[in-house]
Structures are given as structure tokens and as C-alpha cells.
Protein backbone atom coordinates (compact mmCIF):
# COMPACT_ATOMS: atom_id res chain seq x y z
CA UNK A 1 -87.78 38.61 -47.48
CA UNK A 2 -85.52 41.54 -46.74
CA UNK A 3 -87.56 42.34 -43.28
CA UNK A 4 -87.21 38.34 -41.94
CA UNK A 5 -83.56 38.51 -42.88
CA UNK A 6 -82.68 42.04 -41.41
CA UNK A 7 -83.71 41.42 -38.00
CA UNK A 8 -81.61 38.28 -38.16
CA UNK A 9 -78.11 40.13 -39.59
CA UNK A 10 -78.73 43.01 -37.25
CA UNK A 11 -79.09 40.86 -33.93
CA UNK A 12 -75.56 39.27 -34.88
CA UNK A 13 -74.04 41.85 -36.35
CA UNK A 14 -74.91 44.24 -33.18
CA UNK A 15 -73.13 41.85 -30.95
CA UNK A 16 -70.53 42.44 -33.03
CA UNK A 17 -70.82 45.96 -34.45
CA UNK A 18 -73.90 48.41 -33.78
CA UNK A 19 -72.40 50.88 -35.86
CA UNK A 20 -72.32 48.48 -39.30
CA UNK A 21 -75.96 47.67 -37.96
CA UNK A 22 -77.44 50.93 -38.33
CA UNK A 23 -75.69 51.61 -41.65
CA UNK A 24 -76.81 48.47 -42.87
CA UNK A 25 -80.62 48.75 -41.69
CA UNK A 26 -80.76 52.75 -43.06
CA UNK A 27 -79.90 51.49 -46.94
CA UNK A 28 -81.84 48.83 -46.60
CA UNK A 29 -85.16 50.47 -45.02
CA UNK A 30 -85.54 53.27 -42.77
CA UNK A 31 -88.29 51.81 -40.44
CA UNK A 32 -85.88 48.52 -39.63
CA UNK A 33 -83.05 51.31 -38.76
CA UNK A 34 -85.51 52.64 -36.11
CA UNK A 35 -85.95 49.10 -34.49
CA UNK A 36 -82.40 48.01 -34.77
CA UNK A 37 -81.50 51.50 -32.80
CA UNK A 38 -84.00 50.68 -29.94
CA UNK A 39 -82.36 47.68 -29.66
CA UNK A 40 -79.05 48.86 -29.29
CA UNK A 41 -80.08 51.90 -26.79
């Protein structure tokens, strides 16, 4: 549940933020952080 609705938050909250992204993907799972940070780079 978690890993279909990070992906989601991440991809609309990067447009807005990357920073909050990051944050939000490390407490919720390390491995999702990696992903969202590819994205962003």
C-alpha cells in the first residue's frame, strides 16, 4: 500500500518540492528515497 501510494505523492510533490520528497520517502522507506532521488537528478 505504502509503495503504490509513495511513488504517486513523490511525483506531485517533486513538482512542487524535491526537498519534502526525499524527507518524506527516507521515513517512509529507504529504497523509495533512492528512486525518488534518481528522479529528481
Amino acid at each position: 500500500m505504502v509503495k503504490t501510494g509513495a511513488p504517486i505523492e513523490c511525483w506531485r510533490n517533486r513538482q512542487l518540492q524535491g526537498r519534502t520528497v526525499t524527507l518524506v520517502l527516507v521515513g517512509k522507506d529507504t529504497k523509495e528515497r533512492k528512486w525518488v532521488r534518481n528522479d529528481i537528478k
